[in-house]
N, C-alpha and C. Protein backbone atom coordinates (compact mmCIF):
# COMPACT_ATOMS: atom_id res chain seq x y z
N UNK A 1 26.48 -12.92 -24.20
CA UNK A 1 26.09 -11.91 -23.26
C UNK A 1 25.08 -12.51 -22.29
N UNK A 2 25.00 -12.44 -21.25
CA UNK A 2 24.40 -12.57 -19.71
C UNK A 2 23.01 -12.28 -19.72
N UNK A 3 21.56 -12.78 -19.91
CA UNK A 3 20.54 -12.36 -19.38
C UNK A 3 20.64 -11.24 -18.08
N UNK A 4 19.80 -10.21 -18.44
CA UNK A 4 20.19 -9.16 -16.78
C UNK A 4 19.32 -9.78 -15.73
N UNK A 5 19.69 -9.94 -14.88
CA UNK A 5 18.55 -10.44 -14.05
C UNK A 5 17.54 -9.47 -13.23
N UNK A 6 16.71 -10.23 -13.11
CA UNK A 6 14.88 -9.52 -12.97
C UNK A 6 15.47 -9.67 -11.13
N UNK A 7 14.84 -8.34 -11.06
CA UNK A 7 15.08 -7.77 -9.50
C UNK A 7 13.52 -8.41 -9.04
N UNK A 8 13.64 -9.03 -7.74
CA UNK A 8 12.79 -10.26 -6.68
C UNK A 8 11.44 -8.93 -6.53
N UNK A 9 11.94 -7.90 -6.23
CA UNK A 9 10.77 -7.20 -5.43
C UNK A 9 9.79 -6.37 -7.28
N UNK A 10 10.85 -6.04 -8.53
CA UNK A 10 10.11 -5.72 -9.47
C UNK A 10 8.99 -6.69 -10.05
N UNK A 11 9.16 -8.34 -9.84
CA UNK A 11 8.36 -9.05 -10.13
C UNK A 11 6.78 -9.26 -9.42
N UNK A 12 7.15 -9.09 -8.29
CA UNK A 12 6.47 -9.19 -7.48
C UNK A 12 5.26 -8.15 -7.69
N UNK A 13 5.74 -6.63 -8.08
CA UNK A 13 5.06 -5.77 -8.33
C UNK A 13 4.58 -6.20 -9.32
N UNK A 14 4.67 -6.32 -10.29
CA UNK A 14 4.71 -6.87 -11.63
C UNK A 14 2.99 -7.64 -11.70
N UNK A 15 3.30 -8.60 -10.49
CA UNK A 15 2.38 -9.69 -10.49
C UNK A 15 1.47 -8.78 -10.04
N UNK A 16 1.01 -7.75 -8.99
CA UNK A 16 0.56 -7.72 -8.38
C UNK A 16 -0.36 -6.84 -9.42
N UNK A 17 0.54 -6.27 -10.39
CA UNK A 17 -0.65 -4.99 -11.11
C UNK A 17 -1.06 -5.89 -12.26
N UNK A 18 -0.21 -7.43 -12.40
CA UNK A 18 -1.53 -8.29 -14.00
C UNK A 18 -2.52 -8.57 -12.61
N UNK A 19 -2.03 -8.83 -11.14
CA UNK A 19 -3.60 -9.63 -10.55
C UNK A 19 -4.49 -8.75 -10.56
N UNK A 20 -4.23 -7.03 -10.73
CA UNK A 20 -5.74 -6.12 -10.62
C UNK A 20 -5.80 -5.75 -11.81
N UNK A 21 -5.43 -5.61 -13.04
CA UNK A 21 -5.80 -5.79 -13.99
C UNK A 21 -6.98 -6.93 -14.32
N UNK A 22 -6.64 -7.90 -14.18
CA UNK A 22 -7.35 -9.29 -14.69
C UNK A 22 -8.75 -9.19 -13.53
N UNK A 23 -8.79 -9.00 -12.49
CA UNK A 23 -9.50 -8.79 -11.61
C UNK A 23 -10.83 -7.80 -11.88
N UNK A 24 -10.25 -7.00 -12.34
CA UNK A 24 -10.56 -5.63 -13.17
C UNK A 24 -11.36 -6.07 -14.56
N UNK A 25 -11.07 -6.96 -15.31
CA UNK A 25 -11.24 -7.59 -16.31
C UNK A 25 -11.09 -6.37 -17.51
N UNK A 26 -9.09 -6.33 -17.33
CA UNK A 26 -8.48 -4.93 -17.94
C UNK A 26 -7.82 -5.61 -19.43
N UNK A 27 -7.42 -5.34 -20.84
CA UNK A 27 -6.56 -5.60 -21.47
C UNK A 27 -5.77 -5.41 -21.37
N UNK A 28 -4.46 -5.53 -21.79
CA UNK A 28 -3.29 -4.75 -21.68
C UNK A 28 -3.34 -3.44 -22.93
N UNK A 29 -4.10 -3.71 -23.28
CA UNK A 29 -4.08 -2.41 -24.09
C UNK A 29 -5.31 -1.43 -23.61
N UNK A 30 -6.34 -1.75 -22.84
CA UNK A 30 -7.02 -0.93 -21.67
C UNK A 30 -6.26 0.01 -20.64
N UNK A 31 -5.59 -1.10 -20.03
CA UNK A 31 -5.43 -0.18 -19.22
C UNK A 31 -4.23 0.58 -19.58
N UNK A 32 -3.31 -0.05 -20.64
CA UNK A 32 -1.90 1.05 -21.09
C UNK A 32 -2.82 2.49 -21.77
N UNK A 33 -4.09 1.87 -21.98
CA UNK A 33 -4.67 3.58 -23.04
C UNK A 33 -4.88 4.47 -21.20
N UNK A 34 -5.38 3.94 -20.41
CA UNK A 34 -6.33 4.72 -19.34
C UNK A 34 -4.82 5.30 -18.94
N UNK A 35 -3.85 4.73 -18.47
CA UNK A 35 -2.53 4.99 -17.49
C UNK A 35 -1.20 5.67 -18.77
N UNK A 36 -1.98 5.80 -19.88
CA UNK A 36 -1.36 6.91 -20.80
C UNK A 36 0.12 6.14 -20.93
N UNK A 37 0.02 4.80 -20.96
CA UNK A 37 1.29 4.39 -21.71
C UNK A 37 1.64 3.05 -22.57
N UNK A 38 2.25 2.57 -23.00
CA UNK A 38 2.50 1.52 -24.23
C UNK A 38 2.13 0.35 -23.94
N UNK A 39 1.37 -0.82 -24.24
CA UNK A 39 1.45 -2.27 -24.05
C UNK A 39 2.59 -2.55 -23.84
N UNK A 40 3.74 -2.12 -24.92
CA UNK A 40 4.82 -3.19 -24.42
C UNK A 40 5.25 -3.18 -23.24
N UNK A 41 5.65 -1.52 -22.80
CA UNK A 41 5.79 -1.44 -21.69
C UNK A 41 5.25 -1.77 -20.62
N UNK A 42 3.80 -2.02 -20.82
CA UNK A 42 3.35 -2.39 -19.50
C UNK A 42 3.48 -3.98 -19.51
N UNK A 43 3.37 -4.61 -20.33
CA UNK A 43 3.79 -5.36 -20.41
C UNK A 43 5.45 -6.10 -19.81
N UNK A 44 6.42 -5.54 -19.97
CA UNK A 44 7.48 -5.67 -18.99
C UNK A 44 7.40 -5.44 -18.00
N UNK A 45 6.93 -4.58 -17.54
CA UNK A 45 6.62 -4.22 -15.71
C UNK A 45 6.14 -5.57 -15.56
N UNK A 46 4.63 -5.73 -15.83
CA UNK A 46 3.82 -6.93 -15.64
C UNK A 46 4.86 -7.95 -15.12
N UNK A 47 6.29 -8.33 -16.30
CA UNK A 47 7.30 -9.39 -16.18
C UNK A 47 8.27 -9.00 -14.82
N UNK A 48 8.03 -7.77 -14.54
CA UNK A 48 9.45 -7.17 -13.45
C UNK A 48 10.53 -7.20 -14.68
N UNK A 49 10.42 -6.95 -15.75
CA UNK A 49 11.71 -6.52 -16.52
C UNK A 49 11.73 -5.36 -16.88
N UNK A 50 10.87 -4.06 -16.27
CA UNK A 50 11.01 -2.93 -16.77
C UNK A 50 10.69 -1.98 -15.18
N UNK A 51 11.27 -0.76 -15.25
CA UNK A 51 10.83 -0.30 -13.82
C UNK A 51 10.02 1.13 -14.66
N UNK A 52 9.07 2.08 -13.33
CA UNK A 52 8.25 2.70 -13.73
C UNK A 52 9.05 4.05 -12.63
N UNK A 53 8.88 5.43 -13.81
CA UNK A 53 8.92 6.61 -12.97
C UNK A 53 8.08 6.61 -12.32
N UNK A 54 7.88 7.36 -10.98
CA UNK A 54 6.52 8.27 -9.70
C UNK A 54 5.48 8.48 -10.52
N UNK A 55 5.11 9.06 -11.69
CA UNK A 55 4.36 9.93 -12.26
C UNK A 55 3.65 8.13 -13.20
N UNK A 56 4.13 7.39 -13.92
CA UNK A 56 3.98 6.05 -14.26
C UNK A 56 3.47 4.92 -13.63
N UNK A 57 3.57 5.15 -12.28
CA UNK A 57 3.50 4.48 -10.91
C UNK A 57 2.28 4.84 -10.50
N UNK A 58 2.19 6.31 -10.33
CA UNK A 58 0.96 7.27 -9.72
C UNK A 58 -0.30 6.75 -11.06
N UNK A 59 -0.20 6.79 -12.04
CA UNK A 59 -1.27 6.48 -13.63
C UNK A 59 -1.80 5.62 -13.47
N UNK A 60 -0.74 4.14 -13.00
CA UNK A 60 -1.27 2.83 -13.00
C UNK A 60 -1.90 2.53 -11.88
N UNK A 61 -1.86 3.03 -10.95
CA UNK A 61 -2.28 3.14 -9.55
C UNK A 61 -3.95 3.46 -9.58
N UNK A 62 -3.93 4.67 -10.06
CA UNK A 62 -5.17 5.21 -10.30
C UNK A 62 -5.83 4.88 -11.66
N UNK A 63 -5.28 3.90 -12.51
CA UNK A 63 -6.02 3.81 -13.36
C UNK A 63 -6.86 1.97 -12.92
N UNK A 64 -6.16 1.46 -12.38
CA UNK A 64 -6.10 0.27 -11.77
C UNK A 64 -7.25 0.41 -10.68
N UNK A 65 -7.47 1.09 -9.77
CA UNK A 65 -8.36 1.83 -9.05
C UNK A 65 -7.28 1.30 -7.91
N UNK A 66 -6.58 1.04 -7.15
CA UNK A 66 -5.74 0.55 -6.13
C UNK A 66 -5.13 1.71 -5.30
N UNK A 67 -4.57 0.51 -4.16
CA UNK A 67 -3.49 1.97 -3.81
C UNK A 67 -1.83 1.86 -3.94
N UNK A 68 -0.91 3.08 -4.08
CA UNK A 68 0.35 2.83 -4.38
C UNK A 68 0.96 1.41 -3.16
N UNK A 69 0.04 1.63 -1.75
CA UNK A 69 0.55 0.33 -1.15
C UNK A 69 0.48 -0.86 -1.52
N UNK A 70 -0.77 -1.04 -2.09
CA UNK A 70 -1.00 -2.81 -2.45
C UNK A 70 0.15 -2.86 -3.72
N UNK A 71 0.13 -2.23 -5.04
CA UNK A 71 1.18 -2.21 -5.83
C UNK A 71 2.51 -2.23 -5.38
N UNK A 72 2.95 -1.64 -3.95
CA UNK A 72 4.55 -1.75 -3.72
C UNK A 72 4.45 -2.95 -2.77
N UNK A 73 3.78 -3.05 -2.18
CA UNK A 73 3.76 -3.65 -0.97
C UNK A 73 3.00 -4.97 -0.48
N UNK A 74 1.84 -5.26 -1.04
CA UNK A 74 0.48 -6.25 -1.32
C UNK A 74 -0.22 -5.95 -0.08
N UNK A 75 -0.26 -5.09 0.00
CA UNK A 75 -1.15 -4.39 1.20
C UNK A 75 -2.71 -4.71 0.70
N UNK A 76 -3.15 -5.56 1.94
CA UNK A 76 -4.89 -5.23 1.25
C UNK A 76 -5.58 -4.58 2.36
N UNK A 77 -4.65 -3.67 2.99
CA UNK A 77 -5.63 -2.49 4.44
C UNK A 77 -6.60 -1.89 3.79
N UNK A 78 -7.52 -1.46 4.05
CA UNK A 78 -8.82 -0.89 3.91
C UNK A 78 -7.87 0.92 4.28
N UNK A 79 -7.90 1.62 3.16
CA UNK A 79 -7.94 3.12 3.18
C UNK A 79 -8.43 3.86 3.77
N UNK A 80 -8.62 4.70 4.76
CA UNK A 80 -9.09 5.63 4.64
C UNK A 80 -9.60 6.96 3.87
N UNK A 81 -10.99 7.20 4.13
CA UNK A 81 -11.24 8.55 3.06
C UNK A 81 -10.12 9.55 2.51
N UNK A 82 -9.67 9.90 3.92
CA UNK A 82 -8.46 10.55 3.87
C UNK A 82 -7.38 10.12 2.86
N UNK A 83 -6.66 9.46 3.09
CA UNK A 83 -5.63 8.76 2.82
C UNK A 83 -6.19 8.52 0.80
N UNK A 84 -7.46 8.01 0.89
CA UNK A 84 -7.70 7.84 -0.72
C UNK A 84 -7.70 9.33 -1.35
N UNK A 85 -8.13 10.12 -0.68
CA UNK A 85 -8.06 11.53 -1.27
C UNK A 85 -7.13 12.03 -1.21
N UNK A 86 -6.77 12.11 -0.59
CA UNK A 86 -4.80 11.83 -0.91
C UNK A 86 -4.11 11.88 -2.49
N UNK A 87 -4.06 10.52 -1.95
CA UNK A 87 -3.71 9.33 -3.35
C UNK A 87 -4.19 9.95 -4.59
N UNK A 88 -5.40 10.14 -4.52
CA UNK A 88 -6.28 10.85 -5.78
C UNK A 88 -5.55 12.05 -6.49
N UNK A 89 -5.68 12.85 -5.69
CA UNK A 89 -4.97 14.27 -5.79
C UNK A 89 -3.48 14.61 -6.21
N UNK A 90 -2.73 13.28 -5.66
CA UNK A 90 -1.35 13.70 -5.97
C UNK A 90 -1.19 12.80 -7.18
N UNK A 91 -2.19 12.26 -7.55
CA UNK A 91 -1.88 11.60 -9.05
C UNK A 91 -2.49 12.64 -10.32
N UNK A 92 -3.28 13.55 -9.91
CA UNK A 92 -3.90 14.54 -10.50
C UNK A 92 -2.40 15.94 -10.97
N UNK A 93 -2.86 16.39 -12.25
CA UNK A 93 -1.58 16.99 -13.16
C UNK A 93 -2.14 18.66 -12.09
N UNK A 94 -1.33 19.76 -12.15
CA UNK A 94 -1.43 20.53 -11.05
C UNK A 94 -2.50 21.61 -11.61
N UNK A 95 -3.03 21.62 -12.78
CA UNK A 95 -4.17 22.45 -12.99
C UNK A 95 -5.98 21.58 -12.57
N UNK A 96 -5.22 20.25 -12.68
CA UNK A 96 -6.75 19.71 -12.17
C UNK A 96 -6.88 19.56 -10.49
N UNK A 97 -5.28 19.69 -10.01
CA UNK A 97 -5.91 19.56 -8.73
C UNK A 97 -6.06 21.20 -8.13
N UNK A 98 -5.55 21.96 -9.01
CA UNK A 98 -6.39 23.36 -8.26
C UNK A 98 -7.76 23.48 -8.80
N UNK A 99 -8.08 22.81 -9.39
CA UNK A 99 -9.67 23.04 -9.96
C UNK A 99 -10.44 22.39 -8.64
N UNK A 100 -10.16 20.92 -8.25
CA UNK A 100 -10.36 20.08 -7.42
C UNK A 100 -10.34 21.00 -6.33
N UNK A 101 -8.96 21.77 -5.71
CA UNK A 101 -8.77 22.15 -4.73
C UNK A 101 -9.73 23.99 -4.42
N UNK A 102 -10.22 24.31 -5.21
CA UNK A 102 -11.00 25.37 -5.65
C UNK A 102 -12.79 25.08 -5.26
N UNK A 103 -13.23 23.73 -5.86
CA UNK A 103 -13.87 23.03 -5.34
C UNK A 103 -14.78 22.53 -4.43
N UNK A 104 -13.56 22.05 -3.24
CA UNK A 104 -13.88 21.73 -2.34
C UNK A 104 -13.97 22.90 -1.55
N UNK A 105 -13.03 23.84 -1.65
CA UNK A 105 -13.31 25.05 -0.67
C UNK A 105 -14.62 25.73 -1.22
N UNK A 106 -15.00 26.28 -2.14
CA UNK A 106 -16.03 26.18 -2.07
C UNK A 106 -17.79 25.61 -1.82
N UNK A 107 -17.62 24.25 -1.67
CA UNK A 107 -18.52 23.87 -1.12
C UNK A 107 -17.98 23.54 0.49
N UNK A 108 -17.06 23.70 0.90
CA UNK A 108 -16.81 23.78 2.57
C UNK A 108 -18.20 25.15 2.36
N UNK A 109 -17.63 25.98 2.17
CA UNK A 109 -17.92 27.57 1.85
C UNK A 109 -19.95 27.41 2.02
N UNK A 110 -20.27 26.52 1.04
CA UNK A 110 -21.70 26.32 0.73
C UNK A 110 -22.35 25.14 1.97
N UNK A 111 -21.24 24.23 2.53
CA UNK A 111 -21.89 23.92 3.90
C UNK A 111 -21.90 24.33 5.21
N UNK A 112 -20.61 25.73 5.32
CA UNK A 112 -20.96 26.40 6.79
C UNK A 112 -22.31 27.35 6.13
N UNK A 113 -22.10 28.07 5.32
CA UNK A 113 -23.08 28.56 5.11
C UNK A 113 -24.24 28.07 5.31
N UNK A 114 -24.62 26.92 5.18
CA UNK A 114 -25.99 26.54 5.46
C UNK A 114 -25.98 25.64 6.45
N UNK A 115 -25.33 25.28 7.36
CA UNK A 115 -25.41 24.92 8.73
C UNK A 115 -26.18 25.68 9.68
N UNK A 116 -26.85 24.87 10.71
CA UNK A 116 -27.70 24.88 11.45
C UNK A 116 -26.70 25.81 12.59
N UNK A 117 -27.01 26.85 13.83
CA UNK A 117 -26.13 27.95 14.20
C UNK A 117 -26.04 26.61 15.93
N UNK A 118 -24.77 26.48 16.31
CA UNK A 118 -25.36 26.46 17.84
C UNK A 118 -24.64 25.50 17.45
């Protein structure tokens, strides 16, 4: 039987999440506990021999502290606030980001309120 072959762009990813791991000075069993999934598995990604669902993708992303670009892409652009709060939020499960989103409107709420008039 045929070795399957490792897809060019899964490796690549692969590499890119052991270089912020190690960078990070992460275990593989660190960061599989923080991104809520298995050594082995992360471990194959690491190789490009395993691929990751959105929600798997979104964990390691944010557990890694990165953004989904540098992981797909090796993007090293500088984020915007915006854009990281973003990122943040849609990796967040949907009761923490209405807590989040509850939040912030309320302290919008607590800084017109105390703004200066004019």
């Amino acid at each position: 039987m045929a070795k399957k072959e490792r897809d060019p762009e899964a490796i690549a990813i692969g590499q890119r999440i052991r270089q912020a791991r190690l960078a990070r000075r992460l275990t593989l069993e660190k960061l599989a506990e923080a991104a809520d999934t298995s050594i082995q598995f992360l471990s194959q990604v690491e190789k490009g021999e395993q691929h990751m669902t959105m929600i798997k993708f979104g964990r390691l992303a944010k557990a890694l502290g990165v953004s989904s670009d540098y992981l797909l892409f090796g993007s090293e652009r500088s984020l915007g606030t915006a854009q990281l709060a973003a990122e943040y939020l849609a990796a967040l499960s949907p009761v923490d980001r209405s807590m989040v989103t509850k939040l912030v409107l309320e302290l919008q709420g607590l800084m017109d309120a105390t703004a200066p008039e004019g």
